[in-house]
C-alpha atoms as a PDB file:
ATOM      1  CA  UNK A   1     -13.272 -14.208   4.286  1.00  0.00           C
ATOM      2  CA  UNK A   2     -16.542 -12.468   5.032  1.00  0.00           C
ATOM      3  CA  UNK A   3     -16.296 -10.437   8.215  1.00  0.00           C
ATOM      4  CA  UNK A   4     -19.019  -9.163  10.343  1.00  0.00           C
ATOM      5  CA  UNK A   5     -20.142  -5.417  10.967  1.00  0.00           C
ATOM      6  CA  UNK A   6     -17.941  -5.730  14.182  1.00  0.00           C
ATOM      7  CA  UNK A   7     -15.577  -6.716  12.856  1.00  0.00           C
ATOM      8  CA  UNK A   8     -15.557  -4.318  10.181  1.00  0.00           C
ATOM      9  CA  UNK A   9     -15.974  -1.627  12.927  1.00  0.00           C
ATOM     10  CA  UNK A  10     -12.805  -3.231  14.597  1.00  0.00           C
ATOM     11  CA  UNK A  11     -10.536  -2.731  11.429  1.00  0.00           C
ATOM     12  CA  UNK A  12     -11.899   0.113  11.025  1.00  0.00           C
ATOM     13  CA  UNK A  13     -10.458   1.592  14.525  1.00  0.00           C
ATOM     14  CA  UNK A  14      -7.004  -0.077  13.108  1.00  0.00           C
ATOM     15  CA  UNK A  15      -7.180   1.641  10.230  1.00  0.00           C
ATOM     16  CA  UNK A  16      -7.690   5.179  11.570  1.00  0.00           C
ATOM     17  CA  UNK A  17      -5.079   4.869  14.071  1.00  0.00           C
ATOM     18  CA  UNK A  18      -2.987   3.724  11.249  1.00  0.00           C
ATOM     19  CA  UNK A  19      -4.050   6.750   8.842  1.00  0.00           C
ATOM     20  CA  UNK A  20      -2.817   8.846  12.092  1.00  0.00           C
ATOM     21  CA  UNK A  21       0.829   7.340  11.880  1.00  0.00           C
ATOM     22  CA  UNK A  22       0.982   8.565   7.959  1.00  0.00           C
ATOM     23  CA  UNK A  23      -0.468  11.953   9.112  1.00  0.00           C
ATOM     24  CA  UNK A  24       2.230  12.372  11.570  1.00  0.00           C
ATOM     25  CA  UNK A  25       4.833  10.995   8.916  1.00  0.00           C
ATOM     26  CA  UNK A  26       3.552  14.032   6.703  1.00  0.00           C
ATOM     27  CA  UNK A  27       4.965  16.626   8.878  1.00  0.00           C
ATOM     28  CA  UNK A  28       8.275  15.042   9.262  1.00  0.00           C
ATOM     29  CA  UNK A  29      11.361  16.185   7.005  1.00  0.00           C
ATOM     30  CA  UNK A  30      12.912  12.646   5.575  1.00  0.00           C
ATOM     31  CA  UNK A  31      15.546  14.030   3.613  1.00  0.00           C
ATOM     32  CA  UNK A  32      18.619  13.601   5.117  1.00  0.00           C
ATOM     33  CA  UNK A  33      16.970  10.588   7.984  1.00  0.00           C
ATOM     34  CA  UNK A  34      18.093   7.154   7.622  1.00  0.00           C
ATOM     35  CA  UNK A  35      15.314   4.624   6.826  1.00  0.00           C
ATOM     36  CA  UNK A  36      16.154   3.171  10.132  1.00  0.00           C
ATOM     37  CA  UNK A  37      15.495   6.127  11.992  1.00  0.00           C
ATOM     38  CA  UNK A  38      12.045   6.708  10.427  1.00  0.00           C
ATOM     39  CA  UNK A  39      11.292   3.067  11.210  1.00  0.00           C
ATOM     40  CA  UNK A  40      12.433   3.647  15.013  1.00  0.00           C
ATOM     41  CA  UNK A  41       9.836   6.399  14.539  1.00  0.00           C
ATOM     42  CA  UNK A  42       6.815   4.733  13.250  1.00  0.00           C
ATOM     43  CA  UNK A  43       7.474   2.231  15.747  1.00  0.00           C
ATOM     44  CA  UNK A  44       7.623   4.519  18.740  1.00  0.00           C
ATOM     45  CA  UNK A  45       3.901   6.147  17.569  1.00  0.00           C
ATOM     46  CA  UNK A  46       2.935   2.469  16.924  1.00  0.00           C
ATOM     47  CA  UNK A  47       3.883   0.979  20.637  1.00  0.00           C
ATOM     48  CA  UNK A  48       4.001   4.144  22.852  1.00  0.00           C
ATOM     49  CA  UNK A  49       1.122   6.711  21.668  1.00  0.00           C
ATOM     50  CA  UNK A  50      -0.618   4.324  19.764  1.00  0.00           C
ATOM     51  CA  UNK A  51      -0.815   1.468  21.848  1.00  0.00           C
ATOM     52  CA  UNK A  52      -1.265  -0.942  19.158  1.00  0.00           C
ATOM     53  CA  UNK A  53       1.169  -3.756  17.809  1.00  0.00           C
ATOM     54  CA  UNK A  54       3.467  -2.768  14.609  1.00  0.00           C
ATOM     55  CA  UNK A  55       2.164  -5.810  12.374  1.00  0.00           C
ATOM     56  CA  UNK A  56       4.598  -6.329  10.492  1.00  0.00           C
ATOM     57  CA  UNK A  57       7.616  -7.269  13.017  1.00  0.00           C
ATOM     58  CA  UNK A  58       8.437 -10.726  13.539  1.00  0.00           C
ATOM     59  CA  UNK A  59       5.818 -11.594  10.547  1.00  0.00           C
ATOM     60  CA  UNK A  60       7.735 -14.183   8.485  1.00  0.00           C
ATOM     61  CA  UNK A  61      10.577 -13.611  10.451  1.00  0.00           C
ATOM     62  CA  UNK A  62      11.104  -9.908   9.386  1.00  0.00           C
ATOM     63  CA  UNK A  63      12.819  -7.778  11.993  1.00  0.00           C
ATOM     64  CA  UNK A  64      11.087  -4.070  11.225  1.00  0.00           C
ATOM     65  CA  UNK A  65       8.155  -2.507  11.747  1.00  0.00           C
ATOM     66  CA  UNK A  66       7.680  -1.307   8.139  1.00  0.00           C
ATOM     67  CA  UNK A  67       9.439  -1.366   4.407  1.00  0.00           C
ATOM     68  CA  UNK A  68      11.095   1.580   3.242  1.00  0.00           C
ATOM     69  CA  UNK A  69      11.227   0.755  -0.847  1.00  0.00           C
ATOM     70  CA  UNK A  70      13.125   3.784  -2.311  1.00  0.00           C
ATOM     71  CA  UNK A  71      13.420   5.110  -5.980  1.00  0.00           C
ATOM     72  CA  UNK A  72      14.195   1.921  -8.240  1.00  0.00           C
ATOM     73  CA  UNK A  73      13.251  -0.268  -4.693  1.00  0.00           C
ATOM     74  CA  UNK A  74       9.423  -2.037  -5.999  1.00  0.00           C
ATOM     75  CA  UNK A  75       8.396  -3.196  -2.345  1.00  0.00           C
ATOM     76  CA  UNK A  76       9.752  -5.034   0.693  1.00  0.00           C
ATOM     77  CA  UNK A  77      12.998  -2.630   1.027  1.00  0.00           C
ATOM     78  CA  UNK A  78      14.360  -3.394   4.281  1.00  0.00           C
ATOM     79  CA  UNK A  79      15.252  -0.448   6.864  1.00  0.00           C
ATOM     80  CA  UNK A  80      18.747   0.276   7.450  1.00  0.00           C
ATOM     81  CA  UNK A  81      21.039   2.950   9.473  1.00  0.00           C
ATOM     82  CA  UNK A  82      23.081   3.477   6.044  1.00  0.00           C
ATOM     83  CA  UNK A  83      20.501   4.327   3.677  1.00  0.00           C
ATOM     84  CA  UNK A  84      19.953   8.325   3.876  1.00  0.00           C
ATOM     85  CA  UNK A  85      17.048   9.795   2.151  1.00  0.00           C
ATOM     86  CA  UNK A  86      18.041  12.376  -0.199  1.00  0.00           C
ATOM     87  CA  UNK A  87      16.443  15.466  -2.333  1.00  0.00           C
ATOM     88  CA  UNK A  88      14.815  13.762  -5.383  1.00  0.00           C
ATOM     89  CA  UNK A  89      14.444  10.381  -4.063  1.00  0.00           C
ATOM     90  CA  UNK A  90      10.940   8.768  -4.314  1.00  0.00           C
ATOM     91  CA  UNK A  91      10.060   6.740  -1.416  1.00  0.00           C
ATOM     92  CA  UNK A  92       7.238   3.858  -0.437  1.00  0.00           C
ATOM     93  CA  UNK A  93       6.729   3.547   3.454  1.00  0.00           C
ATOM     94  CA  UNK A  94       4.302   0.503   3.657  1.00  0.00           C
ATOM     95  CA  UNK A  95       3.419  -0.117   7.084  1.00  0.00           C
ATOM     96  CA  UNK A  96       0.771  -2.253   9.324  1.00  0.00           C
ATOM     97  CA  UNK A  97      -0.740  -2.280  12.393  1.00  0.00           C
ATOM     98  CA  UNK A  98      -3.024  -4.003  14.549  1.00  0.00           C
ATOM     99  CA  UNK A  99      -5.181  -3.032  17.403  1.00  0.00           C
ATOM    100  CA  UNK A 100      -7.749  -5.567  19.099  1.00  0.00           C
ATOM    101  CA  UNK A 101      -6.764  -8.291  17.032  1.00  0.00           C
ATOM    102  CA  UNK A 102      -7.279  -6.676  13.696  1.00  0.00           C
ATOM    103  CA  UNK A 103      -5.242  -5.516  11.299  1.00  0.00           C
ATOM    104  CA  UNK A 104      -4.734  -2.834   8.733  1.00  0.00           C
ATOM    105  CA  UNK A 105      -2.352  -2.584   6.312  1.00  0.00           C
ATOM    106  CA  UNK A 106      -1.460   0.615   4.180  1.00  0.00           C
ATOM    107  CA  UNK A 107       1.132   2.682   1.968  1.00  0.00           C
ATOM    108  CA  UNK A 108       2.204   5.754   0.883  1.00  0.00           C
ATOM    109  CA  UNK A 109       4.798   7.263  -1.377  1.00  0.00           C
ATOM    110  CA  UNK A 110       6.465  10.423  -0.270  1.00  0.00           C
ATOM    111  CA  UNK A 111       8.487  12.590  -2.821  1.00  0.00           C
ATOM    112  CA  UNK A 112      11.670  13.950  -1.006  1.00  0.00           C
ATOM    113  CA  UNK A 113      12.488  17.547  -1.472  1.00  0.00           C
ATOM    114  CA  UNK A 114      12.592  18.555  -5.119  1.00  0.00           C
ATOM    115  CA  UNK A 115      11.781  15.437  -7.216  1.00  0.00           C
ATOM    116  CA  UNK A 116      11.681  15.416 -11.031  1.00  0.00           C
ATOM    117  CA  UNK A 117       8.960  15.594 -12.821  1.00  0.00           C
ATOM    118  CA  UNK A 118       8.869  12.424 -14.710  1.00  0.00           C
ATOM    119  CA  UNK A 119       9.346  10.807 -11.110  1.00  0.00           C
ATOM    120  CA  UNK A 120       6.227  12.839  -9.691  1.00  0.00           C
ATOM    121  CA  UNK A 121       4.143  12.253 -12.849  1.00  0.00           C
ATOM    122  CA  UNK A 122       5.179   8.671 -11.788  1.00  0.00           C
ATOM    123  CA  UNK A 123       3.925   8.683  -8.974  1.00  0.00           C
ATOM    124  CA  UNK A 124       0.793  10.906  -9.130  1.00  0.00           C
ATOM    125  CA  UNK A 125      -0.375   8.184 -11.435  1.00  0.00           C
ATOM    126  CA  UNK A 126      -0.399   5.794  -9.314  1.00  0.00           C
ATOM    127  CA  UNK A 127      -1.904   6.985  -6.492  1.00  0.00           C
ATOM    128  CA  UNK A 128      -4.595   7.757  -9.323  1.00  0.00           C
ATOM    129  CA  UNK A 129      -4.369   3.792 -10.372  1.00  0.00           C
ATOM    130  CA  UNK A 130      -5.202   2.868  -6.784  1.00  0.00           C
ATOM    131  CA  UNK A 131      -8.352   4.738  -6.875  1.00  0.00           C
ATOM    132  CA  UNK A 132      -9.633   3.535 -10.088  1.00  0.00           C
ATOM    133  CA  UNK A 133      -9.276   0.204  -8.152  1.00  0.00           C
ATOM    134  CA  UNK A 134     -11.140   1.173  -5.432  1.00  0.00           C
ATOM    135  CA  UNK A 135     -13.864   2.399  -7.410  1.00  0.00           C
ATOM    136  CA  UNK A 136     -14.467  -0.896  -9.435  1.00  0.00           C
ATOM    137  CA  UNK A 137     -15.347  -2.160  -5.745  1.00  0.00           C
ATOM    138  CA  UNK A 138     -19.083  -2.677  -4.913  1.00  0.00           C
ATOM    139  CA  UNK A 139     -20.634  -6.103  -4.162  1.00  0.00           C
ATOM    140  CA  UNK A 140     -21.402  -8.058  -7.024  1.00  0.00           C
ATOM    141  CA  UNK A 141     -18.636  -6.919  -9.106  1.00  0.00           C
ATOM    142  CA  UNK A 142     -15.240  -9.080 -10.212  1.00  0.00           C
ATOM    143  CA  UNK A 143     -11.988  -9.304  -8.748  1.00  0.00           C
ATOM    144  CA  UNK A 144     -10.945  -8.925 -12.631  1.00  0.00           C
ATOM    145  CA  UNK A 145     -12.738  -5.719 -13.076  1.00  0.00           C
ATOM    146  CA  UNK A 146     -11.070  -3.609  -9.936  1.00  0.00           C
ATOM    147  CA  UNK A 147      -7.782  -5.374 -11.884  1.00  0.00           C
ATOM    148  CA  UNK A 148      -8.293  -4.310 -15.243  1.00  0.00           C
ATOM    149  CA  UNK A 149      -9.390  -0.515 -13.479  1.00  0.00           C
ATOM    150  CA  UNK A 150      -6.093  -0.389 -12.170  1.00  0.00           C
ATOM    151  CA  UNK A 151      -4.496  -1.642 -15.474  1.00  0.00           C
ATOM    152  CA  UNK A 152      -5.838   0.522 -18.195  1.00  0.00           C
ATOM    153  CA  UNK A 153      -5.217   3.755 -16.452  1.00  0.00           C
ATOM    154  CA  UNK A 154      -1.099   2.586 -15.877  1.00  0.00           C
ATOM    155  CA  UNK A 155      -1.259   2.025 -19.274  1.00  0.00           C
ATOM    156  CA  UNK A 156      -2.600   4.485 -20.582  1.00  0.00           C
ATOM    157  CA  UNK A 157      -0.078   6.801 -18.905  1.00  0.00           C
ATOM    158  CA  UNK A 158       2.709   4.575 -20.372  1.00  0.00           C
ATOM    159  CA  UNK A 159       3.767   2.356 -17.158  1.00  0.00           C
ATOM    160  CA  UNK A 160       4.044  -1.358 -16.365  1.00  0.00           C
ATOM    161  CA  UNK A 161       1.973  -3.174 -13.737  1.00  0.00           C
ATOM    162  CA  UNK A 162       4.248  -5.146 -11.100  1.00  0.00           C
ATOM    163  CA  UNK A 163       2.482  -8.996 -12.055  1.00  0.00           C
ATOM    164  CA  UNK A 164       4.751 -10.971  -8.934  1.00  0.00           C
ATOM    165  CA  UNK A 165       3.002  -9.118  -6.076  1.00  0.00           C
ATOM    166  CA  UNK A 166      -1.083  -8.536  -5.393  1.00  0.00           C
ATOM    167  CA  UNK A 167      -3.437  -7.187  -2.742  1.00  0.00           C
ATOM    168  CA  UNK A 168      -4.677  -9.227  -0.136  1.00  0.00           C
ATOM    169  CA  UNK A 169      -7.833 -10.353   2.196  1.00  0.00           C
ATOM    170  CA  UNK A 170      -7.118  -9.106   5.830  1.00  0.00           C
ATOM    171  CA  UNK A 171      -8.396  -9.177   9.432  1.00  0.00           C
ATOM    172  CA  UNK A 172      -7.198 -11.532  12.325  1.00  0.00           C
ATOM    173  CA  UNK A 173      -4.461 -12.701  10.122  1.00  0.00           C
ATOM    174  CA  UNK A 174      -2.110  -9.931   7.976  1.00  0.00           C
ATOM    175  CA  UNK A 175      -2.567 -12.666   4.596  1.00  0.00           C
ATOM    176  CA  UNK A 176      -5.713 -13.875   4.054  1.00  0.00           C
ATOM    177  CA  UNK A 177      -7.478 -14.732   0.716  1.00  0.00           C
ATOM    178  CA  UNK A 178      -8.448 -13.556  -1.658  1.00  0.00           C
ATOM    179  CA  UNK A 179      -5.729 -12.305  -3.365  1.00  0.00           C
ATOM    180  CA  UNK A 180      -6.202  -8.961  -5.521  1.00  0.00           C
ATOM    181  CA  UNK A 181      -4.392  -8.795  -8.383  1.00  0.00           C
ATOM    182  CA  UNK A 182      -3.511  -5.787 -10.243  1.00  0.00           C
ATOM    183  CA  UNK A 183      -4.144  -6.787 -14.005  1.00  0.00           C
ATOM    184  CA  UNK A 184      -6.956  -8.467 -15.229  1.00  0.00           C
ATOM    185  CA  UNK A 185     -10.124  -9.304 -17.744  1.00  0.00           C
ATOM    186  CA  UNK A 186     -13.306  -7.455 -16.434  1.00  0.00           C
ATOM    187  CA  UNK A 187     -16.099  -9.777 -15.180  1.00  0.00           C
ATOM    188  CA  UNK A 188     -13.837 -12.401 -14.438  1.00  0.00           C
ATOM    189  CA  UNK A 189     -12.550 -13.753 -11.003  1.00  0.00           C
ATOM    190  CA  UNK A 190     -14.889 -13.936  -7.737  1.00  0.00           C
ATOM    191  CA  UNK A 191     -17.747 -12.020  -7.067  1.00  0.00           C
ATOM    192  CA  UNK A 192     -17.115  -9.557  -4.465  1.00  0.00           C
ATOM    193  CA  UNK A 193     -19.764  -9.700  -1.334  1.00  0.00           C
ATOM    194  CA  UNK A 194     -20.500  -7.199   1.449  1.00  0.00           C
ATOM    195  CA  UNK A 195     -18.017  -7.993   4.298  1.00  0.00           C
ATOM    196  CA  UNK A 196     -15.078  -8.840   2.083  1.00  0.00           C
ATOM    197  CA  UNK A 197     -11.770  -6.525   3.843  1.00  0.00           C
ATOM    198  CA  UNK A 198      -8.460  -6.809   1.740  1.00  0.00           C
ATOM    199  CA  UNK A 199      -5.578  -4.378   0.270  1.00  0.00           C
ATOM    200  CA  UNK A 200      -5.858  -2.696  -2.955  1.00  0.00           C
ATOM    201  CA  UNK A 201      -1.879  -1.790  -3.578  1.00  0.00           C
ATOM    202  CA  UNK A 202      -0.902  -1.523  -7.062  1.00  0.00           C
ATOM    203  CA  UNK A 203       3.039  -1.199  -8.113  1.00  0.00           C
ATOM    204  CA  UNK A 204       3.871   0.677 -11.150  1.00  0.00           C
ATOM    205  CA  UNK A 205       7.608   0.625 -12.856  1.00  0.00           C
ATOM    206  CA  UNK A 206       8.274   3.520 -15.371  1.00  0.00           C
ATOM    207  CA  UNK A 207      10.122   0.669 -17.515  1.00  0.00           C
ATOM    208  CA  UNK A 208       9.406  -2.905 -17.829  1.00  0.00           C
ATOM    209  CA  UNK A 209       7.449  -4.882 -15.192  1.00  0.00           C
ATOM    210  CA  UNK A 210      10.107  -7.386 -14.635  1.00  0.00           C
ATOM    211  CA  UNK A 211      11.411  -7.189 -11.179  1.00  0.00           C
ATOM    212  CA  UNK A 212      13.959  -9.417  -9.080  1.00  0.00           C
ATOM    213  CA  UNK A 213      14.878  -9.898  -5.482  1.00  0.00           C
ATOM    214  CA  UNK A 214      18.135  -9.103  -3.649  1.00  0.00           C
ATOM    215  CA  UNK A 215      20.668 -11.153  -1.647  1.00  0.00           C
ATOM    216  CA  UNK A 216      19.217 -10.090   1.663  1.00  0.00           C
ATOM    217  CA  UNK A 217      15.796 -11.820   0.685  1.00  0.00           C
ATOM    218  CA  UNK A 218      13.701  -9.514   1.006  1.00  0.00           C
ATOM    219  CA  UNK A 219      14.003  -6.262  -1.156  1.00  0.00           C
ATOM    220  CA  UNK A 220      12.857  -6.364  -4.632  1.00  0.00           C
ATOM    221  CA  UNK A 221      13.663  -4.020  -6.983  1.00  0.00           C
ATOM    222  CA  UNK A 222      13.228  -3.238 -10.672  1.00  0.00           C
ATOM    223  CA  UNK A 223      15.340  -5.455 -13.348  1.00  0.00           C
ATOM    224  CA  UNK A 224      16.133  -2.126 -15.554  1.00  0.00           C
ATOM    225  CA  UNK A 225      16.603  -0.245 -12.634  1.00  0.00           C
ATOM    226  CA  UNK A 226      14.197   2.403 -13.330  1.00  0.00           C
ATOM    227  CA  UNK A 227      12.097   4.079 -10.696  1.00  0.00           C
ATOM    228  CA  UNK A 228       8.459   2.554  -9.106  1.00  0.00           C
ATOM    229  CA  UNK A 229       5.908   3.884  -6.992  1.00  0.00           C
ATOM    230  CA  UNK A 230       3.240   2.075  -5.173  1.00  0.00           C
ATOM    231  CA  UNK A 231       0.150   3.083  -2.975  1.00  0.00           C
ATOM    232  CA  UNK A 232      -2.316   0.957  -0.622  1.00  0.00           C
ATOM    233  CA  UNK A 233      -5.495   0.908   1.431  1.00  0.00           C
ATOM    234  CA  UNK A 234      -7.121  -1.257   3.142  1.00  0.00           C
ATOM    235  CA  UNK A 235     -10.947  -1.545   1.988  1.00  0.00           C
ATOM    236  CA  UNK A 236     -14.314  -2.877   2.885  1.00  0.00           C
ATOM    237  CA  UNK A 237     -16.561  -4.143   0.925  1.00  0.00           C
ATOM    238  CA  UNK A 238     -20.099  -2.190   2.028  1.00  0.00           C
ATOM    239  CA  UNK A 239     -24.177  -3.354   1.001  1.00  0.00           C
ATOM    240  CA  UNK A 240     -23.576  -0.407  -1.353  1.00  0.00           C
ATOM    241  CA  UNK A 241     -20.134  -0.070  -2.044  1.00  0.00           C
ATOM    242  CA  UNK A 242     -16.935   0.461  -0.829  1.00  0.00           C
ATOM    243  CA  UNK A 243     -15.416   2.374   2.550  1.00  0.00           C
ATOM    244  CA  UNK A 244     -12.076   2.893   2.563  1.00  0.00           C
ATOM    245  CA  UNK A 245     -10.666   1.527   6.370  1.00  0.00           C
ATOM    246  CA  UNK A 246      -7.053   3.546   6.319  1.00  0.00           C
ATOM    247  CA  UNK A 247      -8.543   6.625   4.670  1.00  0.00           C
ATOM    248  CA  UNK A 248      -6.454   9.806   5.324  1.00  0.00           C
ATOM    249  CA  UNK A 249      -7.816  12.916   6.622  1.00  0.00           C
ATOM    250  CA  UNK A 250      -6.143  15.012   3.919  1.00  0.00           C
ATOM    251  CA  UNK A 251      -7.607  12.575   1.562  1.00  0.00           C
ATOM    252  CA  UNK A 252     -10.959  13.258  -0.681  1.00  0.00           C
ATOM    253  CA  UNK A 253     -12.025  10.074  -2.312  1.00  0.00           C
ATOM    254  CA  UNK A 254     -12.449  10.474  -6.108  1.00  0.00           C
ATOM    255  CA  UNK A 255     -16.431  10.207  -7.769  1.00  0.00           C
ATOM    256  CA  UNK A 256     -17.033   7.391  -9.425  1.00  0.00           C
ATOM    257  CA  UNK A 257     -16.059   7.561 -13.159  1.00  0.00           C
END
């Protein structure tokens, strides 16, 4: 669970390599690609520029290098050469990748085109939920406090918290514990220590939280069908804090509230 400066340093070479693939991504137009072909493309920067190993293929037998959740789609959406992104859709590209044995593990959703308000207020929020998240993480705080971070502010704003999935410890292996869930009681759960690595990911539905999966076993979706949005990082625990492993260039982490 507790990993070592070098490995830290490790993960944190994944991780920026990783934050590259999502750079690239951002200067791609994705309406009107199938999710196929933008997996086919992460893959190629993965393997050929990259040199590093897409994660996420062949892990639990799944065949693609990343999940394309779209619109009502919560997480695990499963590429495909008939699914065209349009104007307005909302999409979640979650993707991993390792490099020297280590991996990181990250996610972004992209608006596509013109996208309605109440979908981009959906989303803005929860890139915002992530961060309050990652703020609550310093060593000697709770698991239940970077939880019930991420849980007021979706509330607040009128959104459910996705309670079937959770963050995740990471490094050699793409599961490891502890698990980080999204909701919880501050000052409860385990005490976080310097070296701890896992996902902070929250999924937020703009109608109930209740969520079920589809025949192909994988893709899970929203019961009401409404839209949801999700974000991720990978993080490290620090003596003093936090560092944030698949940080974004374009990104500016958020004081401390």
């Amino acid at each position: 669970m507790i990993k070592s400066p070098d490995e830290v340093a490790l993960m944190a070479e994944s991780g920026r390599l990783l934050a590259s693939v999502f750079t690239h991504l951002d200067s791609e137009t994705l309406a009107g690609r199938t999710t196929m072909a933008i997996n086919d493309l992460v893959e190629e920067m993965i393997v050929d520029r990259l040199g590093a190993r897409p994660a996420s293929k062949g892990q639990y037998g799944y065949g693609f290098v990343l999940n394309c959740s779209r619109n009502e789609v919560v997480c695990h959406g499963v590429p495909s050469t008939q699914e065209v992104l349009r104007d307005g859709d909302i999409v979640n590209l979650d993707i991993t990748l390792e490099k020297n044995g280590y991996i990181a593990d990250s996610s972004k959703t992209y608006l596509v085109g013109e996208v309605a308000p109440a979908a981009r207020r959906l989303v803005r929020t929860t890139y915002e939920a992530m961060w309050k998240g990652i703020q609550a993480v310093r060593p000697g705080a709770r698991l239940g406090d970077i939880g019930h971070a991420i849980e007021r502010h979706a509330k607040r704003a009128g959104y459910s918290i996705v309670r079937d999935y959770c963050g995740h410890g990471i490094g050699r292996e793409m599961h490891e514990e502890p698990q980080i869930l999204h909701f919880g009681k501050p000052g409860t759960g385990l005490t976080l220590k310097e070296g701890m690595v896992f996902t902070i990911e929250p999924m937020l539905n703009q109608g109930r939280r209740l969520v079920r999966t589809q025949d192909d076993g994988w893709t899970v979706v929203t019961l009401d069908g409404k839209l949801s949005a999700q974000f991720e990082h990978t993080v490290a625990v620090t003596r003093s804090g936090v560092r944030v492993l698949t940080l974004r260039p374009e990104e500016t982490p958020p004081p401390r509230t």
